[in-house]
PDB file of N, CA and C in Angstrom:
ATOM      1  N   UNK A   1     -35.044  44.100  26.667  1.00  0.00           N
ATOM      2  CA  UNK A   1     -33.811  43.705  26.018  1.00  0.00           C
ATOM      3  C   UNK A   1     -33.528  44.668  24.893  1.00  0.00           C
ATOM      4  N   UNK A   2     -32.713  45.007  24.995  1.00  0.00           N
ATOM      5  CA  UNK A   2     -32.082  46.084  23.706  1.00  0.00           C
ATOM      6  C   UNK A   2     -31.783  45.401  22.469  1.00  0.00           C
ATOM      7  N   UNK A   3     -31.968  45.852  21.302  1.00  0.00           N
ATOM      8  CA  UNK A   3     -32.066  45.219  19.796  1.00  0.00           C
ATOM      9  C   UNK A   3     -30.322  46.250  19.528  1.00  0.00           C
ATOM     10  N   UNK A   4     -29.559  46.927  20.304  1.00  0.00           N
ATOM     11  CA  UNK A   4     -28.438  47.263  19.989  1.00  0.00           C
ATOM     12  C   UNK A   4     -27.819  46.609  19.451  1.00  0.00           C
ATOM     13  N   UNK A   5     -26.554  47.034  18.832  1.00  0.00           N
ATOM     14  CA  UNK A   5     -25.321  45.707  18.756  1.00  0.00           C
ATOM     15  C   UNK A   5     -24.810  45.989  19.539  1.00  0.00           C
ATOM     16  N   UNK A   6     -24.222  46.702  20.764  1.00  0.00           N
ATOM     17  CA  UNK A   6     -23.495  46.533  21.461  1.00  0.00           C
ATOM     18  C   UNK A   6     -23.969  46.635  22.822  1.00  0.00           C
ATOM     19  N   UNK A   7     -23.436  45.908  23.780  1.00  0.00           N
ATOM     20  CA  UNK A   7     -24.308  45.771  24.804  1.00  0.00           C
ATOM     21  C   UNK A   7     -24.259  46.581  26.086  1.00  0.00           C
ATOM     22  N   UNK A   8     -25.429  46.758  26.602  1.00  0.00           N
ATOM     23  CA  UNK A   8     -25.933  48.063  27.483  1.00  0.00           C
ATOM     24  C   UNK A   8     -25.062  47.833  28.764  1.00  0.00           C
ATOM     25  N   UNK A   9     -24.594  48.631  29.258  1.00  0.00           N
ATOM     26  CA  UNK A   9     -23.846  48.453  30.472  1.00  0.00           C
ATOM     27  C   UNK A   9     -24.756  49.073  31.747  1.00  0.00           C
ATOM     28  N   UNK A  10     -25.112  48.281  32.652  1.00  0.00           N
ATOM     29  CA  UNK A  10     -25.666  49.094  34.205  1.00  0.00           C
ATOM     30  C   UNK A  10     -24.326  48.530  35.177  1.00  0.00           C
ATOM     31  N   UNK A  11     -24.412  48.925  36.310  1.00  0.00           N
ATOM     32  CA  UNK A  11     -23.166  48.603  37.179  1.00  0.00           C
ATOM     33  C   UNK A  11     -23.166  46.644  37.645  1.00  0.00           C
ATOM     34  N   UNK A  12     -22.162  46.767  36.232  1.00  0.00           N
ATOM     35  CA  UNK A  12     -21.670  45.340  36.249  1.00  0.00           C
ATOM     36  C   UNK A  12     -22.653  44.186  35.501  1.00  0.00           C
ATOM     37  N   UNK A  13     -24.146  44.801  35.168  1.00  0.00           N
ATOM     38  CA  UNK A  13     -24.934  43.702  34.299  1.00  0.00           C
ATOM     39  C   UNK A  13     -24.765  44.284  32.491  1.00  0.00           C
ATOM     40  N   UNK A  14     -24.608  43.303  32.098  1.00  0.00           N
ATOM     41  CA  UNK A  14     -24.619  43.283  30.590  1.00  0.00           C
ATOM     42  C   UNK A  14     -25.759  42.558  29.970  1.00  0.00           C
ATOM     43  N   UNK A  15     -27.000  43.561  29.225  1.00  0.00           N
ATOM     44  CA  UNK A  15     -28.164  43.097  28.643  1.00  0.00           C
ATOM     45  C   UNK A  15     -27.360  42.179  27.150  1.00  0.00           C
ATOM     46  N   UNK A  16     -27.300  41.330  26.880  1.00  0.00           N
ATOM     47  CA  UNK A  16     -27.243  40.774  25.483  1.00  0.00           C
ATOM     48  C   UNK A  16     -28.151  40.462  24.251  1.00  0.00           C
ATOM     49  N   UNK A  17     -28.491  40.881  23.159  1.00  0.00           N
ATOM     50  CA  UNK A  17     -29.107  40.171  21.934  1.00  0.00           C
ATOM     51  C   UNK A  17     -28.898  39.642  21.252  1.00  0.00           C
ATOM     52  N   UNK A  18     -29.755  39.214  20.605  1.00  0.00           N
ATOM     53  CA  UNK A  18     -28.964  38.113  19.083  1.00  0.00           C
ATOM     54  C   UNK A  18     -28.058  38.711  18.518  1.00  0.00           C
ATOM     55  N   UNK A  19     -28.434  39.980  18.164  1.00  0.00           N
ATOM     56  CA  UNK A  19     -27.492  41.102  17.499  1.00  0.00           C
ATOM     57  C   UNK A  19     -26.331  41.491  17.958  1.00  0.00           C
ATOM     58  N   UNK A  20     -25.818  41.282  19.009  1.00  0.00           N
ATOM     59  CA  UNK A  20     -24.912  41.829  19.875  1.00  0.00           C
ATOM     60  C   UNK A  20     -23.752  41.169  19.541  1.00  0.00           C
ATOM     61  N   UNK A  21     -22.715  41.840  19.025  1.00  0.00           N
ATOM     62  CA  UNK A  21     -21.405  41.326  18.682  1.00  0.00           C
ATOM     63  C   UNK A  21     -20.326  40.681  20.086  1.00  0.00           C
ATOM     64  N   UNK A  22     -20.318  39.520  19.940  1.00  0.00           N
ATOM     65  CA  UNK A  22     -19.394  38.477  21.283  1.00  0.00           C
ATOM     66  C   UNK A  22     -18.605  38.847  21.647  1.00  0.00           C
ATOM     67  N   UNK A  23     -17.452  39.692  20.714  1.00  0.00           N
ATOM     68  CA  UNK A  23     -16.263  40.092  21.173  1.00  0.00           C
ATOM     69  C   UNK A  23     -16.703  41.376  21.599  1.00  0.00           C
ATOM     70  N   UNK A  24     -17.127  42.267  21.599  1.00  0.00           N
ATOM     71  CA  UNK A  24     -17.676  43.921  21.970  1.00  0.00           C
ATOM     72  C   UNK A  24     -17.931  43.152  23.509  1.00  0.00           C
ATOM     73  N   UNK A  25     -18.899  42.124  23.701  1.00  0.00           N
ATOM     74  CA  UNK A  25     -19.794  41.962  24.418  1.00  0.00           C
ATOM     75  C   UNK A  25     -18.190  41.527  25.704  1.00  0.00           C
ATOM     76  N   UNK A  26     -17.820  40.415  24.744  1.00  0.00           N
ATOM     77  CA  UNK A  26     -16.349  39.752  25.807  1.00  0.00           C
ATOM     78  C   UNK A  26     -14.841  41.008  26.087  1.00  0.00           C
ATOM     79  N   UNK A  27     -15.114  42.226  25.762  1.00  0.00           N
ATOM     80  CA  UNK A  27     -14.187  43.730  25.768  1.00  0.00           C
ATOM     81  C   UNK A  27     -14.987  44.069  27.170  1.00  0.00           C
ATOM     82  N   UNK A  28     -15.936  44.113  26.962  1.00  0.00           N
ATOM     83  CA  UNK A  28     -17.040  44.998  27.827  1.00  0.00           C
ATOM     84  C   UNK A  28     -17.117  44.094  29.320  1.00  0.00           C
ATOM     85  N   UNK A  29     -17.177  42.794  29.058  1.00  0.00           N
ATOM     86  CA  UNK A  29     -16.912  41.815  30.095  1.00  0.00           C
ATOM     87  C   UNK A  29     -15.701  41.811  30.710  1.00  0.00           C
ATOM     88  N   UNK A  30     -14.798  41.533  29.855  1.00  0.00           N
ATOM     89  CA  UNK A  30     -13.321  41.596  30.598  1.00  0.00           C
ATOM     90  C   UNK A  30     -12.944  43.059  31.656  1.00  0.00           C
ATOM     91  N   UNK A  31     -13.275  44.164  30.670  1.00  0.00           N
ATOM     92  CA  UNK A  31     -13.413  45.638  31.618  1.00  0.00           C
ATOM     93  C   UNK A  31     -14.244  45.420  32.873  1.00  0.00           C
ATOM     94  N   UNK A  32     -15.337  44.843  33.436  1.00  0.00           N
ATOM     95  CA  UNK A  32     -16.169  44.713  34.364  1.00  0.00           C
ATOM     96  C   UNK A  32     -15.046  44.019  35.019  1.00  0.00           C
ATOM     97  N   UNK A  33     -14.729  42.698  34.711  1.00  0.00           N
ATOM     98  CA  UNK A  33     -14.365  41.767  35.588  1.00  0.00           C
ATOM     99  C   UNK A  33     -12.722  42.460  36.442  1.00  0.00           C
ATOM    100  N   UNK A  34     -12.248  43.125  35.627  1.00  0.00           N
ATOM    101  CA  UNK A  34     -11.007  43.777  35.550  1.00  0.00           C
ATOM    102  C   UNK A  34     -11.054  44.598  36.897  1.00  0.00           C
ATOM    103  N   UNK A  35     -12.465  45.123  37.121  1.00  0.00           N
ATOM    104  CA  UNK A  35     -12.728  46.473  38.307  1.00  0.00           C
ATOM    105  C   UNK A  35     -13.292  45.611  39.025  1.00  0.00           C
ATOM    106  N   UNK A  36     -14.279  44.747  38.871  1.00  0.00           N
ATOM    107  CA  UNK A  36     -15.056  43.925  39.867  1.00  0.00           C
ATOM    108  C   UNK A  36     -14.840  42.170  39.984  1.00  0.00           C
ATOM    109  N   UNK A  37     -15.568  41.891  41.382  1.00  0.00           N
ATOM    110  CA  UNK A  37     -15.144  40.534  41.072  1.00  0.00           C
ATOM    111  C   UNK A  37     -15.990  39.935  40.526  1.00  0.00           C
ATOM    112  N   UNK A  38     -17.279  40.744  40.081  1.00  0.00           N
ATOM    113  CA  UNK A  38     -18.185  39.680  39.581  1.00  0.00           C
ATOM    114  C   UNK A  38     -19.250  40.781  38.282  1.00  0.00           C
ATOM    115  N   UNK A  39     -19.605  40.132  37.702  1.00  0.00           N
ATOM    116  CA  UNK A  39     -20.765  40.643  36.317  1.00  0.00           C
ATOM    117  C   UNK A  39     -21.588  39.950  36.098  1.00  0.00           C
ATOM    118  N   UNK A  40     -22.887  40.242  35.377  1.00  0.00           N
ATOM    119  CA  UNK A  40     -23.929  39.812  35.203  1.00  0.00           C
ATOM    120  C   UNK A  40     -24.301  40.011  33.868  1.00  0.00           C
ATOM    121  N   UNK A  41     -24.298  38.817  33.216  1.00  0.00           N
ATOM    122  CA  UNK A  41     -25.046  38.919  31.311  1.00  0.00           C
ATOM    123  C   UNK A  41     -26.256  38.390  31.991  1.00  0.00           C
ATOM    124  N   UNK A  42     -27.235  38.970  31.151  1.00  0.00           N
ATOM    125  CA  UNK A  42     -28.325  38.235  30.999  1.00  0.00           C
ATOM    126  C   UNK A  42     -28.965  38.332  29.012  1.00  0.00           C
ATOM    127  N   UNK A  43     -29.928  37.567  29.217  1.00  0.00           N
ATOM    128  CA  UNK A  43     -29.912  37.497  27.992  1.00  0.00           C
ATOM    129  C   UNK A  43     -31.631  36.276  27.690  1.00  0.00           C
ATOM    130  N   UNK A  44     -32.197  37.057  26.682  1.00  0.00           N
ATOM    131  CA  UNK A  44     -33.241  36.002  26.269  1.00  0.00           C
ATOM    132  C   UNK A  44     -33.205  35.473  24.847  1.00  0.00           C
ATOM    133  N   UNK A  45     -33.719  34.657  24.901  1.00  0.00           N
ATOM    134  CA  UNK A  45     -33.846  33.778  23.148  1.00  0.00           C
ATOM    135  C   UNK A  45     -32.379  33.164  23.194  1.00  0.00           C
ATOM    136  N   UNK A  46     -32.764  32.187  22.569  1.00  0.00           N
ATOM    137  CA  UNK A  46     -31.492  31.099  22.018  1.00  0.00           C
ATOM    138  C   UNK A  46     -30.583  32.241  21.156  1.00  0.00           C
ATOM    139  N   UNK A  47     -30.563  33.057  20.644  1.00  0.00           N
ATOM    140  CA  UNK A  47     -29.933  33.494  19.842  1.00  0.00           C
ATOM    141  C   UNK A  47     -28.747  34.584  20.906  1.00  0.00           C
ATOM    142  N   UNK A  48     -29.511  35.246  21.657  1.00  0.00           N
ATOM    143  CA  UNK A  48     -28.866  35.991  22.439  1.00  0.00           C
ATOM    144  C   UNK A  48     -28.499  34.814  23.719  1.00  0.00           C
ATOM    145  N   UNK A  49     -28.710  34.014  24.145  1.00  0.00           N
ATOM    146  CA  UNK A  49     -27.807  33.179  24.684  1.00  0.00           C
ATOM    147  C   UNK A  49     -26.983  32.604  24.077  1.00  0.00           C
ATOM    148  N   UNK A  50     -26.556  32.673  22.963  1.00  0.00           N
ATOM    149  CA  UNK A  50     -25.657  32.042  22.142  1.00  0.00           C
ATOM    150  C   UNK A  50     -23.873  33.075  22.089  1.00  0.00           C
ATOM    151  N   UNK A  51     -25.195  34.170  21.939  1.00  0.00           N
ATOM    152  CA  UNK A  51     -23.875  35.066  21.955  1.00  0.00           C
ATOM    153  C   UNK A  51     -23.422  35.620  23.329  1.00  0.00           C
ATOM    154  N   UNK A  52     -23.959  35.272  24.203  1.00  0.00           N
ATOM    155  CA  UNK A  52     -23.411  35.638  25.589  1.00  0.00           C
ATOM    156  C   UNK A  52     -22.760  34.106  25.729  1.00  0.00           C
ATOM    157  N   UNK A  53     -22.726  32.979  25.782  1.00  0.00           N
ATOM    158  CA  UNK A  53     -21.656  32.503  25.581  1.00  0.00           C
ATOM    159  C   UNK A  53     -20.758  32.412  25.092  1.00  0.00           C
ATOM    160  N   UNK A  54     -20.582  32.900  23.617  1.00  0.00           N
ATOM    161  CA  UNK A  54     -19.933  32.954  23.397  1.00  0.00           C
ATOM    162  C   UNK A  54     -18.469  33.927  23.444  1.00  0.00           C
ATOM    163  N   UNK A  55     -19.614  35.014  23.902  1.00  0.00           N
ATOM    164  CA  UNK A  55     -18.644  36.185  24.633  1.00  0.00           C
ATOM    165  C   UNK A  55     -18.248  35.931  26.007  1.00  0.00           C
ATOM    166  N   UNK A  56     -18.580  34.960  26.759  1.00  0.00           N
ATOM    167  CA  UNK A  56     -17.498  34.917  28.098  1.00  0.00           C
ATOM    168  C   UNK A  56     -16.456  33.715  27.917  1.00  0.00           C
ATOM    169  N   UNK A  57     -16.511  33.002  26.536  1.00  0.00           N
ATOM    170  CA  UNK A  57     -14.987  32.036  26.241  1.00  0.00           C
ATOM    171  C   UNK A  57     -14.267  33.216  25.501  1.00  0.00           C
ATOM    172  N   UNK A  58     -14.628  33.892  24.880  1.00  0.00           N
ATOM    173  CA  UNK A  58     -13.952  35.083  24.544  1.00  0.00           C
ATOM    174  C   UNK A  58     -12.878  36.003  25.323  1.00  0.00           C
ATOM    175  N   UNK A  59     -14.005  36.105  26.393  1.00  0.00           N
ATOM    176  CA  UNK A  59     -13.316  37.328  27.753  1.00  0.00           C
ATOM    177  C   UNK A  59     -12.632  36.297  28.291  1.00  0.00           C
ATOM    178  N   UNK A  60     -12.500  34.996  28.564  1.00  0.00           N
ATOM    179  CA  UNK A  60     -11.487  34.349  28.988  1.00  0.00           C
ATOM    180  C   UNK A  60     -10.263  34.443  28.469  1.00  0.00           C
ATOM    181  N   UNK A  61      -9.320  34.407  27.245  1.00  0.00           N
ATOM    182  CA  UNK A  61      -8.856  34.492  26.397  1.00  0.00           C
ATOM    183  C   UNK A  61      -8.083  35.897  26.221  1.00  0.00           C
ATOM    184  N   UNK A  62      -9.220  37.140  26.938  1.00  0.00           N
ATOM    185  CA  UNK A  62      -8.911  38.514  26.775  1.00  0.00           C
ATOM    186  C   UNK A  62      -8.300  38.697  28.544  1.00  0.00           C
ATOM    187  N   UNK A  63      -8.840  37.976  29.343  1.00  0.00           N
ATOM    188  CA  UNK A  63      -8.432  38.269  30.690  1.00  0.00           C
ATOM    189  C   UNK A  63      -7.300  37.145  31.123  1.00  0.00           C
ATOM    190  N   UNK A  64      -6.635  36.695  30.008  1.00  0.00           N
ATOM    191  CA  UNK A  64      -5.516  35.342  30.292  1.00  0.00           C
ATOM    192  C   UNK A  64      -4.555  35.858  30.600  1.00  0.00           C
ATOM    193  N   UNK A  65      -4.024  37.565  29.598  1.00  0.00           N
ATOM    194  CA  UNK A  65      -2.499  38.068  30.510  1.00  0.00           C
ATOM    195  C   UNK A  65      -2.760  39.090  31.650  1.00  0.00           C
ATOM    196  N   UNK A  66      -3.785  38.863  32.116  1.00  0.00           N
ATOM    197  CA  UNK A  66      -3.987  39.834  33.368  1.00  0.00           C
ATOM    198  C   UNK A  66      -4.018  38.840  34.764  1.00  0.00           C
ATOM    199  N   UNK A  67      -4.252  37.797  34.205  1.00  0.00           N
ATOM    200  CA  UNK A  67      -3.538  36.476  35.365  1.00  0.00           C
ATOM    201  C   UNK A  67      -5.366  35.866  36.095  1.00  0.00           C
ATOM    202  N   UNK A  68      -6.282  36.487  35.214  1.00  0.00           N
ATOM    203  CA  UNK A  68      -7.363  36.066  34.963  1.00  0.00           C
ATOM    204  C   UNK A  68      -8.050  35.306  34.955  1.00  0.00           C
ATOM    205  N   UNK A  69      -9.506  34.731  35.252  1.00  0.00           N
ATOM    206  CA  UNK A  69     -10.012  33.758  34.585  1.00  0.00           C
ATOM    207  C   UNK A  69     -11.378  33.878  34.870  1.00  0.00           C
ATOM    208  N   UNK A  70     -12.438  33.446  34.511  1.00  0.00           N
ATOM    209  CA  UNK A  70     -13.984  33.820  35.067  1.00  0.00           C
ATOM    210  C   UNK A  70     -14.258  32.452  34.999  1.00  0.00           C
ATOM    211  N   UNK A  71     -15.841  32.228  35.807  1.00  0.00           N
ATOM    212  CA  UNK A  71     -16.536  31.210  35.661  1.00  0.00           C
ATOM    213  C   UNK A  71     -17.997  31.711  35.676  1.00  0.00           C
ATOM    214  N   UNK A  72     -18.664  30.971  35.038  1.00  0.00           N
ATOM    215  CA  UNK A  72     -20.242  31.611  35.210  1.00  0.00           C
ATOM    216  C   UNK A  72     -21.250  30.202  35.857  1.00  0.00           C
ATOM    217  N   UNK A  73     -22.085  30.766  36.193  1.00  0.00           N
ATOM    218  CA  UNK A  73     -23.219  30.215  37.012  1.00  0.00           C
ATOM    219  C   UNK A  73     -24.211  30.716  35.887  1.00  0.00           C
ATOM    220  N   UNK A  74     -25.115  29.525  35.829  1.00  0.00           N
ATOM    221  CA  UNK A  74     -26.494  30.250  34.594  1.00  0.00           C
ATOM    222  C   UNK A  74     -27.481  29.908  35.717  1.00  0.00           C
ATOM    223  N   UNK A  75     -28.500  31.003  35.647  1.00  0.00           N
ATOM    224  CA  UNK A  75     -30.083  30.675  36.344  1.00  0.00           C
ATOM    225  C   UNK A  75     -30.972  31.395  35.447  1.00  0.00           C
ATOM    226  N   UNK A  76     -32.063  31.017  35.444  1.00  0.00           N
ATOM    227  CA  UNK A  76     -33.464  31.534  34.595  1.00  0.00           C
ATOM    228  C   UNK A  76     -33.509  32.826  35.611  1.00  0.00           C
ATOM    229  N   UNK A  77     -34.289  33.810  34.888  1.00  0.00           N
ATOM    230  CA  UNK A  77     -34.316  35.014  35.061  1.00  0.00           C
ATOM    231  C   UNK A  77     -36.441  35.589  34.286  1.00  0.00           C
ATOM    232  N   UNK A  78     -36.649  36.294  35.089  1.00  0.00           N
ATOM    233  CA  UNK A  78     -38.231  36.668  34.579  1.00  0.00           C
ATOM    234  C   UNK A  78     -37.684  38.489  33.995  1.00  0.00           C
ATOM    235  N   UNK A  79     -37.660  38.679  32.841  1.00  0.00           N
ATOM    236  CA  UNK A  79     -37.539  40.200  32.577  1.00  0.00           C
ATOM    237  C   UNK A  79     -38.783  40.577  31.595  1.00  0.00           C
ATOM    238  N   UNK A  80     -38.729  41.837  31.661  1.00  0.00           N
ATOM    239  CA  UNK A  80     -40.409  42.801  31.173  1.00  0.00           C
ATOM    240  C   UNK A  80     -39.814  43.020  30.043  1.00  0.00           C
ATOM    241  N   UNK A  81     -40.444  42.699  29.051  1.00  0.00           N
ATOM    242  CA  UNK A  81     -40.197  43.632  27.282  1.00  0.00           C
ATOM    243  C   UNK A  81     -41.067  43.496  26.340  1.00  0.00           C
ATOM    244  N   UNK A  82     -41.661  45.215  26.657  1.00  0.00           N
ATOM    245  CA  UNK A  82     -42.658  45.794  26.004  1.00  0.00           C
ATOM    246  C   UNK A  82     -43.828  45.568  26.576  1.00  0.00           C
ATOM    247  N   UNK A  83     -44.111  45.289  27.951  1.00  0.00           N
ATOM    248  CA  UNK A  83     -45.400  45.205  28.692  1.00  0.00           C
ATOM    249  C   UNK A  83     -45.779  43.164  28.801  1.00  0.00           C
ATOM    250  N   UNK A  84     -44.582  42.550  28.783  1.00  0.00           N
ATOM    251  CA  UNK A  84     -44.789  41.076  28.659  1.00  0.00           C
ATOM    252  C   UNK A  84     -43.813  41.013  29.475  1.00  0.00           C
ATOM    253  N   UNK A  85     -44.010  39.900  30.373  1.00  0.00           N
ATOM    254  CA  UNK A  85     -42.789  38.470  30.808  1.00  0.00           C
ATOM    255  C   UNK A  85     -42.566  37.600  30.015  1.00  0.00           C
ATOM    256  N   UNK A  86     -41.033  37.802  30.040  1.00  0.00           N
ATOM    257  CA  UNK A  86     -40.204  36.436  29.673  1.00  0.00           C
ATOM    258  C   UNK A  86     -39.240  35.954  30.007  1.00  0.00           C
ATOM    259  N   UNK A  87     -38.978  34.478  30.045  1.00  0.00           N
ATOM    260  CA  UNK A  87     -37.783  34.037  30.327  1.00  0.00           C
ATOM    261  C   UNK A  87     -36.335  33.835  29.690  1.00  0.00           C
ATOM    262  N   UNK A  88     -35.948  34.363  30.620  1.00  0.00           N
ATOM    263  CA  UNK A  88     -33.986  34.784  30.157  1.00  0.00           C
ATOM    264  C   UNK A  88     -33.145  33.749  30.971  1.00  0.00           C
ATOM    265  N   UNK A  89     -32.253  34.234  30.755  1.00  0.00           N
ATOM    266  CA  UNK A  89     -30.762  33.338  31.209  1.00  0.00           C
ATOM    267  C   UNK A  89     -30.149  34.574  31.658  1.00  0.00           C
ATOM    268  N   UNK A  90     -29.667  34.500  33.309  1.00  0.00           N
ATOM    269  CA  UNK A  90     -28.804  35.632  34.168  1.00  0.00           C
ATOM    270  C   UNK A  90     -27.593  34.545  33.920  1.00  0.00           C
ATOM    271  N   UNK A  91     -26.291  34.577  33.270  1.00  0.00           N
ATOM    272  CA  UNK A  91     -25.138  34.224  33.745  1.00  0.00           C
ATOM    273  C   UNK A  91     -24.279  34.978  34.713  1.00  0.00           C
ATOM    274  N   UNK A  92     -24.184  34.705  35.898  1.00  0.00           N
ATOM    275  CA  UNK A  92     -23.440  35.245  36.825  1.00  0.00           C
ATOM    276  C   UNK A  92     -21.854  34.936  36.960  1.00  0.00           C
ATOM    277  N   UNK A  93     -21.171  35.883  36.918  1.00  0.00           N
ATOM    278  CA  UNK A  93     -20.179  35.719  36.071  1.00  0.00           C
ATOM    279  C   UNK A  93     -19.094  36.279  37.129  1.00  0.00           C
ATOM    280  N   UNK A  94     -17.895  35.168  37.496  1.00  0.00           N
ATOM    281  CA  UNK A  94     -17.183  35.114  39.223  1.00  0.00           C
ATOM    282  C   UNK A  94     -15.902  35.223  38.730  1.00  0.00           C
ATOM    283  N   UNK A  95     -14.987  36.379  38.948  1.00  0.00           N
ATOM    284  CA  UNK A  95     -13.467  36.412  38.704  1.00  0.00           C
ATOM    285  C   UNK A  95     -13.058  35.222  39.550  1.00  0.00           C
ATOM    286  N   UNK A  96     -11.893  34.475  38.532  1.00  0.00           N
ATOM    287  CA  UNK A  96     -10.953  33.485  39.698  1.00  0.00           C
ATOM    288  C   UNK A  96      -9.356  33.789  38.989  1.00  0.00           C
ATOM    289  N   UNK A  97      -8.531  33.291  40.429  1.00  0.00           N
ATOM    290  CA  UNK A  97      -6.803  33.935  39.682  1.00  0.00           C
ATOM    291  C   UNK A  97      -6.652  32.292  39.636  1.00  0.00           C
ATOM    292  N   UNK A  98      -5.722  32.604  38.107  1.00  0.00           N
ATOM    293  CA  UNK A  98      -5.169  30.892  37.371  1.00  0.00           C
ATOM    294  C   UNK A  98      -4.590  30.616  38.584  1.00  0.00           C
TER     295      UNK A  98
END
């Protein structure tokens, strides 16, 4: 997991941290969802799940005049950081038209 503030982009997954600013995170989301029909936050610790929710009511809001809307699916997730397992939150994240 990256200690960035802004969050790492691979094709279509978005790593999140505590640190990670919601709206950067819900810019960066809306752009994914915009090209694709679907994205992937993931995210560990209460803190960085906090802000990945809060960044996809965000990207809702940002993808409202593009005729927009997302929904997410949450599942537990096993990711490596720093030679350890831990458990995360994958929100899978599904374009729908209003």
């Amino acid at each position: 997991m990256t200690s960035a503030e802004t969050p790492l982009v691979t094709p279509g997954t978005l790593k999140v941290s505590a640190k990670s600013n919601p709206n950067a995170v819900a810019g960066a989301l809306a752009a994914v969802i915009r090209e694709r029909e679907t994205a992937e936050i993931q995210a560990v610790g209460a803190g960085a799940i906090n802000q990945a929710v809060k960044a996809v009511a965000i990207a809702r809001s940002y993808l409202k005049d593009s005729g927009l809307d997302v929904v997410c699916i949450p599942a537990f997730i096993t990711v490596e950081i720093h030679d350890h397992e831990r458990t995360g939150i994958s929100l899978a994240v599904e374009r729908r038209r209003h």
